[in-house]
C-alpha atoms as a PDB file:
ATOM      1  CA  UNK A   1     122.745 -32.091-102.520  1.00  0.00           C
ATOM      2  CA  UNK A   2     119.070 -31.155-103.361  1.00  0.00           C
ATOM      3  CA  UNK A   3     119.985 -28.102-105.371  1.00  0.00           C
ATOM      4  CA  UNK A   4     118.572 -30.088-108.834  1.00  0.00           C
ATOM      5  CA  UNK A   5     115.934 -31.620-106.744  1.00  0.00           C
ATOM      6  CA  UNK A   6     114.739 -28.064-106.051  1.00  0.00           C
ATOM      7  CA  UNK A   7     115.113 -26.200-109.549  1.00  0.00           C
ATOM      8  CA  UNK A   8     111.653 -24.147-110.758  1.00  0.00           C
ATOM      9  CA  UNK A   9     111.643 -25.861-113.785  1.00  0.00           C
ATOM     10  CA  UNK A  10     112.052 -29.321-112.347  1.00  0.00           C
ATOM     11  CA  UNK A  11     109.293 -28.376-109.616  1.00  0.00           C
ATOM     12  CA  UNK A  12     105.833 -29.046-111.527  1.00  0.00           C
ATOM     13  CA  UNK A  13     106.983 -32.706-112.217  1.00  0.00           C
ATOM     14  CA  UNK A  14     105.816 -35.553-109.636  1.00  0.00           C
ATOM     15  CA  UNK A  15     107.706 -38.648-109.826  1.00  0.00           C
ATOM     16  CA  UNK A  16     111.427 -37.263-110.749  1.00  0.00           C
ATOM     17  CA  UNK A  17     113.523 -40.760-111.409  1.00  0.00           C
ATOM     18  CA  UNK A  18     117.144 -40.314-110.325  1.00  0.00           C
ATOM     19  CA  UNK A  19     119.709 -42.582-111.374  1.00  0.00           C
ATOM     20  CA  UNK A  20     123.013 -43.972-110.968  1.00  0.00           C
ATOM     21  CA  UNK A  21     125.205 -46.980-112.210  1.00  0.00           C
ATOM     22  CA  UNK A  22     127.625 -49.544-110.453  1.00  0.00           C
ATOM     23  CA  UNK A  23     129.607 -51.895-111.831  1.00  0.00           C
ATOM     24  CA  UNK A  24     130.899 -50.051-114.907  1.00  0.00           C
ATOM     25  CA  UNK A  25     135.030 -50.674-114.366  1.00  0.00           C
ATOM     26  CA  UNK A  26     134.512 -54.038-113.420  1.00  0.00           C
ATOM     27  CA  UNK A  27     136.622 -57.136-114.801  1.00  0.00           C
ATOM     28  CA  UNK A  28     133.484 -59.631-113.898  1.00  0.00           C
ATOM     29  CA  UNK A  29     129.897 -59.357-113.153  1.00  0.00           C
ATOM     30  CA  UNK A  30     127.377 -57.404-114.440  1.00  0.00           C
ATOM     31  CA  UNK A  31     127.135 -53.626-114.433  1.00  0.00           C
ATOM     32  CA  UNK A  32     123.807 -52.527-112.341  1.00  0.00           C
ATOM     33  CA  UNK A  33     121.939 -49.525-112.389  1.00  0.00           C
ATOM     34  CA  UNK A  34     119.386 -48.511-110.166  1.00  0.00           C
ATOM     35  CA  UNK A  35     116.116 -45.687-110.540  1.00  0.00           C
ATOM     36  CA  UNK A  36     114.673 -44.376-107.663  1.00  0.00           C
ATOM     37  CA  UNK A  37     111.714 -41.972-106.940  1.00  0.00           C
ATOM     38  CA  UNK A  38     112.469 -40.216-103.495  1.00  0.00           C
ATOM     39  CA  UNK A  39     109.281 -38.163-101.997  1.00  0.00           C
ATOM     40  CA  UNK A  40     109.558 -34.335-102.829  1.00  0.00           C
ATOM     41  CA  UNK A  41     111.501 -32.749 -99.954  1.00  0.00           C
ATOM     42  CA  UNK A  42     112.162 -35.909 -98.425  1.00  0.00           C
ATOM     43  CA  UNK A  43     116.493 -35.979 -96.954  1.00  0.00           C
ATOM     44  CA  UNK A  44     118.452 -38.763 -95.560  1.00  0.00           C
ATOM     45  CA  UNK A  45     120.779 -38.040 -93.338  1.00  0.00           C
ATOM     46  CA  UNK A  46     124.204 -39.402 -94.049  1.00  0.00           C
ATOM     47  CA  UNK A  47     123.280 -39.907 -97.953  1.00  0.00           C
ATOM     48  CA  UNK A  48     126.355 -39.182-100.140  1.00  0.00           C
ATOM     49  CA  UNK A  49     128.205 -40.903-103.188  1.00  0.00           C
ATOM     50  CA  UNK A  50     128.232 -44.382-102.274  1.00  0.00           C
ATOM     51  CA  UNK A  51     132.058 -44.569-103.192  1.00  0.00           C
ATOM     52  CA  UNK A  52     132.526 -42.410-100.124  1.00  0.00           C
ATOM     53  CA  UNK A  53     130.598 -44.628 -97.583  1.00  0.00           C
ATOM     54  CA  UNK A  54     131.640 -47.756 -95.779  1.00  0.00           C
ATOM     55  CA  UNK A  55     129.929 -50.593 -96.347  1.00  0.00           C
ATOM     56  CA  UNK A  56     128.358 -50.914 -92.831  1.00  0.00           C
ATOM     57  CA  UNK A  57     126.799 -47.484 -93.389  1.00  0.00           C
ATOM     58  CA  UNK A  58     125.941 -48.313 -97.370  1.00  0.00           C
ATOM     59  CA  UNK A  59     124.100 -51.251 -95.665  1.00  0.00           C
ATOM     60  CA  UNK A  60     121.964 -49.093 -93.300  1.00  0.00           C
ATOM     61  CA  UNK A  61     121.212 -46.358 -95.786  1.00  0.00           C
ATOM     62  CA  UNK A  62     120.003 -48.655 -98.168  1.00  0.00           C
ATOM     63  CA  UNK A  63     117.132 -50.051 -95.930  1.00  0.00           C
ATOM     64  CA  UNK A  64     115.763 -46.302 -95.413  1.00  0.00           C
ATOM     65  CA  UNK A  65     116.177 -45.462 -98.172  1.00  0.00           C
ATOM     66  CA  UNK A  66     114.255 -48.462 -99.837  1.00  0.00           C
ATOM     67  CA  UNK A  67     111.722 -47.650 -96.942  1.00  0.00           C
ATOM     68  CA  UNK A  68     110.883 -44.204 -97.880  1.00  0.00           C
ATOM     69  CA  UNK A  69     111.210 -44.676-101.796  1.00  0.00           C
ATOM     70  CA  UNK A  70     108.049 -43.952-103.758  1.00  0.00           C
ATOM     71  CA  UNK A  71     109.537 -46.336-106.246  1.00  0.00           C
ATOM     72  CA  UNK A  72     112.420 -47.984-107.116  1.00  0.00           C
ATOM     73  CA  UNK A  73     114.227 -50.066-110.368  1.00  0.00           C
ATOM     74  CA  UNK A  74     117.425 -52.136-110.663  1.00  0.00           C
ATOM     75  CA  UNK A  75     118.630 -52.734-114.056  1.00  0.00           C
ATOM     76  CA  UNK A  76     121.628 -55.679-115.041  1.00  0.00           C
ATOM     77  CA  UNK A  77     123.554 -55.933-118.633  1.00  0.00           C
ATOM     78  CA  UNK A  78     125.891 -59.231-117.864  1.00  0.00           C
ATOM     79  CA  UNK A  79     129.101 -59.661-118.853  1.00  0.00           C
ATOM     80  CA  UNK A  80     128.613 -61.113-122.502  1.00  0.00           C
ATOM     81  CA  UNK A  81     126.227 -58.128-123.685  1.00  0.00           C
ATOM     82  CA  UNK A  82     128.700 -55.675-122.358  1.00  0.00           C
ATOM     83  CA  UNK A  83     131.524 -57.622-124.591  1.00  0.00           C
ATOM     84  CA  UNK A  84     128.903 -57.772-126.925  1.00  0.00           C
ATOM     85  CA  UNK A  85     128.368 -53.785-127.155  1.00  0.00           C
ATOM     86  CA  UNK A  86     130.225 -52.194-125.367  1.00  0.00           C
ATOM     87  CA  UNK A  87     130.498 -50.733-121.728  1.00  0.00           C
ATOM     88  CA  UNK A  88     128.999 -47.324-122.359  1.00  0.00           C
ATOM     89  CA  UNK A  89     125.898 -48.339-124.223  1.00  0.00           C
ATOM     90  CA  UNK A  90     125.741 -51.487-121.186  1.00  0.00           C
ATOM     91  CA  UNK A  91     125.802 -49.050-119.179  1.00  0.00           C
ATOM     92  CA  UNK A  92     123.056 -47.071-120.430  1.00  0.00           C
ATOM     93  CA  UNK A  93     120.545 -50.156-121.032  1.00  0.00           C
ATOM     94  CA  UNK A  94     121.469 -50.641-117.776  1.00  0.00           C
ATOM     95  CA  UNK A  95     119.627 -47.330-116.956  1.00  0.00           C
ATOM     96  CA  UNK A  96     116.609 -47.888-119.445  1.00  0.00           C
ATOM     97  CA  UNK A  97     116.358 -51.552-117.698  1.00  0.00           C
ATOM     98  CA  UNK A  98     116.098 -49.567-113.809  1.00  0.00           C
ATOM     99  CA  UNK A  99     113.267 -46.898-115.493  1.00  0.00           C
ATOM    100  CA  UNK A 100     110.921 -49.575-117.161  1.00  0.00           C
ATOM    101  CA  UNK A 101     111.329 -51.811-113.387  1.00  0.00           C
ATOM    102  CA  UNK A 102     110.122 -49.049-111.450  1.00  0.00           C
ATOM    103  CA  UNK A 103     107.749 -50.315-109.310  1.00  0.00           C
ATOM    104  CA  UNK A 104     106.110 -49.122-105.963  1.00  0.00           C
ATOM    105  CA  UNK A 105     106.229 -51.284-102.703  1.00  0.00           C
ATOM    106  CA  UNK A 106     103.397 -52.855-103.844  1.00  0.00           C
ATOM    107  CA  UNK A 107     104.749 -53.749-107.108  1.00  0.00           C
ATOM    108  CA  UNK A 108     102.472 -51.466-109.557  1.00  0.00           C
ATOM    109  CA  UNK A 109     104.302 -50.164-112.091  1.00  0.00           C
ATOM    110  CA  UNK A 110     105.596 -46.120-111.709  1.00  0.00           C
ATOM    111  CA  UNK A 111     105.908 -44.316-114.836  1.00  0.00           C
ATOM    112  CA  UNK A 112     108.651 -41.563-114.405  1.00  0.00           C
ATOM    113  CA  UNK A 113     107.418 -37.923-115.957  1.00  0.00           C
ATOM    114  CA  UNK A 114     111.150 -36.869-115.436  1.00  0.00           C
ATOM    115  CA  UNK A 115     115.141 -38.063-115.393  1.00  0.00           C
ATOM    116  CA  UNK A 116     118.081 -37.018-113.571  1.00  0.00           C
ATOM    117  CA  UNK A 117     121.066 -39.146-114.305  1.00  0.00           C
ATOM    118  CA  UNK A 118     124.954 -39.486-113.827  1.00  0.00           C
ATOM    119  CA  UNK A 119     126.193 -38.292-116.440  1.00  0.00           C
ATOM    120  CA  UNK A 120     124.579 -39.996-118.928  1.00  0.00           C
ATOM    121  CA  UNK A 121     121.448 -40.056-121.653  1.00  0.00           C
ATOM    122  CA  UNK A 122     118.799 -42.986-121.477  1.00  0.00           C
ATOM    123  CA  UNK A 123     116.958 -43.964-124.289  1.00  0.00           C
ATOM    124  CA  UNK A 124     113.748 -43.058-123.506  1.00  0.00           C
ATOM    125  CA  UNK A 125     110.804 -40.621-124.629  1.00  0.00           C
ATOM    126  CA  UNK A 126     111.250 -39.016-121.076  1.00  0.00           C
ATOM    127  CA  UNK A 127     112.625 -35.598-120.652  1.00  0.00           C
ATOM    128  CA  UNK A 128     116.055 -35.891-118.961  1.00  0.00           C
ATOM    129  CA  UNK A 129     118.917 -34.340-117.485  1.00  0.00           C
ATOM    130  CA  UNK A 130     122.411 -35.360-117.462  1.00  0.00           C
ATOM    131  CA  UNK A 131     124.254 -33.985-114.341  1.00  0.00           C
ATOM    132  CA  UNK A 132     128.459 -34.807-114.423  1.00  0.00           C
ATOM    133  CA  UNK A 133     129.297 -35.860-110.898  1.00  0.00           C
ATOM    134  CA  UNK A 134     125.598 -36.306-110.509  1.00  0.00           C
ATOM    135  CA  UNK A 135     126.106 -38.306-107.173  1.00  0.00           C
ATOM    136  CA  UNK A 136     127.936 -35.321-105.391  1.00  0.00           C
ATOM    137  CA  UNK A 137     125.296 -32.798-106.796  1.00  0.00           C
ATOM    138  CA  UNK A 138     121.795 -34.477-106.482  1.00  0.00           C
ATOM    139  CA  UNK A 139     120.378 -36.290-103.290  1.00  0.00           C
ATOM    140  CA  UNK A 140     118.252 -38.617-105.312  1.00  0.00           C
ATOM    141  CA  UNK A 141     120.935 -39.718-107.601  1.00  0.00           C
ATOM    142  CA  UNK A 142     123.186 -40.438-104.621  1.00  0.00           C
ATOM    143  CA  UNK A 143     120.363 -42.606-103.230  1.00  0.00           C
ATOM    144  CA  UNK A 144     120.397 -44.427-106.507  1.00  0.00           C
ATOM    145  CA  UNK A 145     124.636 -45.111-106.483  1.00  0.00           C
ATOM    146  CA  UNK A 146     123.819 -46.151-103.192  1.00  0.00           C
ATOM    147  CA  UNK A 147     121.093 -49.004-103.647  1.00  0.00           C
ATOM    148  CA  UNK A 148     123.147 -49.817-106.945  1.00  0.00           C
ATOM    149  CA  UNK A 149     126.367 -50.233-104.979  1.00  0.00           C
ATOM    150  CA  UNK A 150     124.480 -52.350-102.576  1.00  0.00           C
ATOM    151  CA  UNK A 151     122.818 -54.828-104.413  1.00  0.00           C
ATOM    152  CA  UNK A 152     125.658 -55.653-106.986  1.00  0.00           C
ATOM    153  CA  UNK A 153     128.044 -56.188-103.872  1.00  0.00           C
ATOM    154  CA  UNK A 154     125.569 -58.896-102.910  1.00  0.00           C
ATOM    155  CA  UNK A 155     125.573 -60.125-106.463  1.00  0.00           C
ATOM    156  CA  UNK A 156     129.077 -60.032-105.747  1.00  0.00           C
ATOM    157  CA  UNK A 157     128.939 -62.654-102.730  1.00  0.00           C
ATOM    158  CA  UNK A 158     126.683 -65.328-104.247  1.00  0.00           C
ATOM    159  CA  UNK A 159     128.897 -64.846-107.623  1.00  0.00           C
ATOM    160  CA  UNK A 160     131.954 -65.855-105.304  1.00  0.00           C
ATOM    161  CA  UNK A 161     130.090 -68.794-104.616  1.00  0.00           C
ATOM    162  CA  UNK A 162     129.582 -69.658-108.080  1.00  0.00           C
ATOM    163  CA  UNK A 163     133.063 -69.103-109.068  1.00  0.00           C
ATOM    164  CA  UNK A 164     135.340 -70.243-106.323  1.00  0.00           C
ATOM    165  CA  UNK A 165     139.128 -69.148-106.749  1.00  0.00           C
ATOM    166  CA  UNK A 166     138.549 -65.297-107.615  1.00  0.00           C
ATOM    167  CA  UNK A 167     137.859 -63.666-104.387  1.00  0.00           C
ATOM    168  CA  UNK A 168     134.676 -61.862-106.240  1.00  0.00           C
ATOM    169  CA  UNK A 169     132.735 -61.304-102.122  1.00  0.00           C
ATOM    170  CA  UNK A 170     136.122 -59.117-101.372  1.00  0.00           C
ATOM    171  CA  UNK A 171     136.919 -56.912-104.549  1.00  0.00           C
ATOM    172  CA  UNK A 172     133.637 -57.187-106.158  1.00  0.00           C
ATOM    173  CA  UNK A 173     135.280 -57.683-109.452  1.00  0.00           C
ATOM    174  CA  UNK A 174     137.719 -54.628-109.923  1.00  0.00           C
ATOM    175  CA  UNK A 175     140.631 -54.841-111.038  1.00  0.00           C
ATOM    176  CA  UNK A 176     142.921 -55.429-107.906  1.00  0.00           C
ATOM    177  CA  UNK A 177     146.422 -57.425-107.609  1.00  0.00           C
ATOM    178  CA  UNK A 178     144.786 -59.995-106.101  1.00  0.00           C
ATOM    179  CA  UNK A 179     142.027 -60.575-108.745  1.00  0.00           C
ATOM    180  CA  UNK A 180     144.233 -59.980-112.085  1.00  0.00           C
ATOM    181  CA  UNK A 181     146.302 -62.811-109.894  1.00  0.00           C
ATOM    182  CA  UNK A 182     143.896 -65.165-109.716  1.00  0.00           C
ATOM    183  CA  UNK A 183     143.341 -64.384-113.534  1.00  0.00           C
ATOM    184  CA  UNK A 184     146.425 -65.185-114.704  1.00  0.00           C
ATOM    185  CA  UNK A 185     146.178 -68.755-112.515  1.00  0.00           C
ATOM    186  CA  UNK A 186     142.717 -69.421-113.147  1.00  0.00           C
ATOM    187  CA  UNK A 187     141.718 -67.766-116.524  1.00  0.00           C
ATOM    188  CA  UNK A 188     138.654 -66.249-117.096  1.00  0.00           C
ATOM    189  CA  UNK A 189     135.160 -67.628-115.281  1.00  0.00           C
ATOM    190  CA  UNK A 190     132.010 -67.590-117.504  1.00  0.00           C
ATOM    191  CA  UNK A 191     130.939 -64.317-115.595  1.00  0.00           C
ATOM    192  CA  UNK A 192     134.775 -61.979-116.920  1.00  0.00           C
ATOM    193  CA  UNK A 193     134.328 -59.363-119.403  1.00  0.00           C
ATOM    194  CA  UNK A 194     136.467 -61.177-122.123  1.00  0.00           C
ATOM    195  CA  UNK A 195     136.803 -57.373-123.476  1.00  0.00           C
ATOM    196  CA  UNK A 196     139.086 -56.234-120.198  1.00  0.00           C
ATOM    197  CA  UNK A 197     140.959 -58.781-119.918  1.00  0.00           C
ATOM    198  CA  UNK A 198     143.236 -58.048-123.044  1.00  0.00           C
ATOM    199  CA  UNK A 199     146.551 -56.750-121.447  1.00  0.00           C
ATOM    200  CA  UNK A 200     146.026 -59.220-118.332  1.00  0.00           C
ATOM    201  CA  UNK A 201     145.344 -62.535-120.487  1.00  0.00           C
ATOM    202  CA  UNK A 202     148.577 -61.593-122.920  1.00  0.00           C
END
């Protein structure tokens, strides 16, 4: 998983951003995107694509990892600017959002001198590198899906407080049985993505 980490070329740059999104199938909420600067040479142990991780371990990696970070960014695009413009480019102002919030544990701002991102472009006068399965490949952006996973499933419980009925704290907004259900009963909450909801709203 360090293989880009460790490329010559990427080598002579000091504060490498990696980034991932969560968030981006979602019927509700917003879609998050975190950028992280991990130390050079720096490995977590049990760090993988946060898809493959249980929550219990999610929720311990993300403390170390957040511990040994030299800087870290979360980016949101709600539900009415993703409507607004679509998922893809939410998506990736999601990412430009997480780069300009980097900031050290301190809070001083960190300007990245170089980008590796999931399979996607940011717009940004950075130079950047768009790796397909990016979590899989690259330990940093892994980190990233991780701390993005985490924090929008937290969004995801004090949303479900907001918007009683849905069940947001248990499928964080996907597209389960249960939540196109409660849908169909309920109608939309302010936080849906009016754009998704075409073929269950018929």
């Amino acid at each position: 998983m360090i293989e880009f980490e460790r490329k010559d070329e990427l080598l002579r740059y000091e504060n490498i951003a990696c980034i991932d999104e969560v968030g981006r199938g979602c019927l509700a909420g917003d879609v998050v995107a975190c950028a992280i600067i991990m130390p050079h040479g720096i490995i977590i142990n049990g760090v993988k694509d946060s898809k493959k991780l249980s929550e219990k371990k999610r929720d311990i990696l993300y403390d170390e990892i957040l511990s040994k970070a030299i800087a870290c960014g979360i980016g949101r695009v709600n539900s009415s600017i993703i409507d607004e413009i679509n998922i893809k480019e939410a998506t990736r102002l999601a990412m430009k959002y997480a780069v300009e919030n980097l900031k050290d544990k301190e809070g001083n701002k960190i300007d990245p001198d170089f980008l590796l991102i999931d399979a996607e472009k940011v717009d940004l006068n950075i130079p950047q590198e768009s790796i397909v399965k990016g979590d899989d490949k690259s330990h940093g952006i892994a980190c990233a899906s991780i701390v993005a996973k985490v924090f929008r499933d937290r969004l995801c419980i004090e949303w479900d407080k907001e918007f009683e009925g849905y069940n947001l704290k248990k499928h964080k907004g996907y597209g389960t049985k249960e939540h196109r259900e409660c849908l169909q009963n309920l109608g939309p909450s302010p936080i849906h993505r009016m754009t998704f909801l075409k073929n269950i709203l018929k």
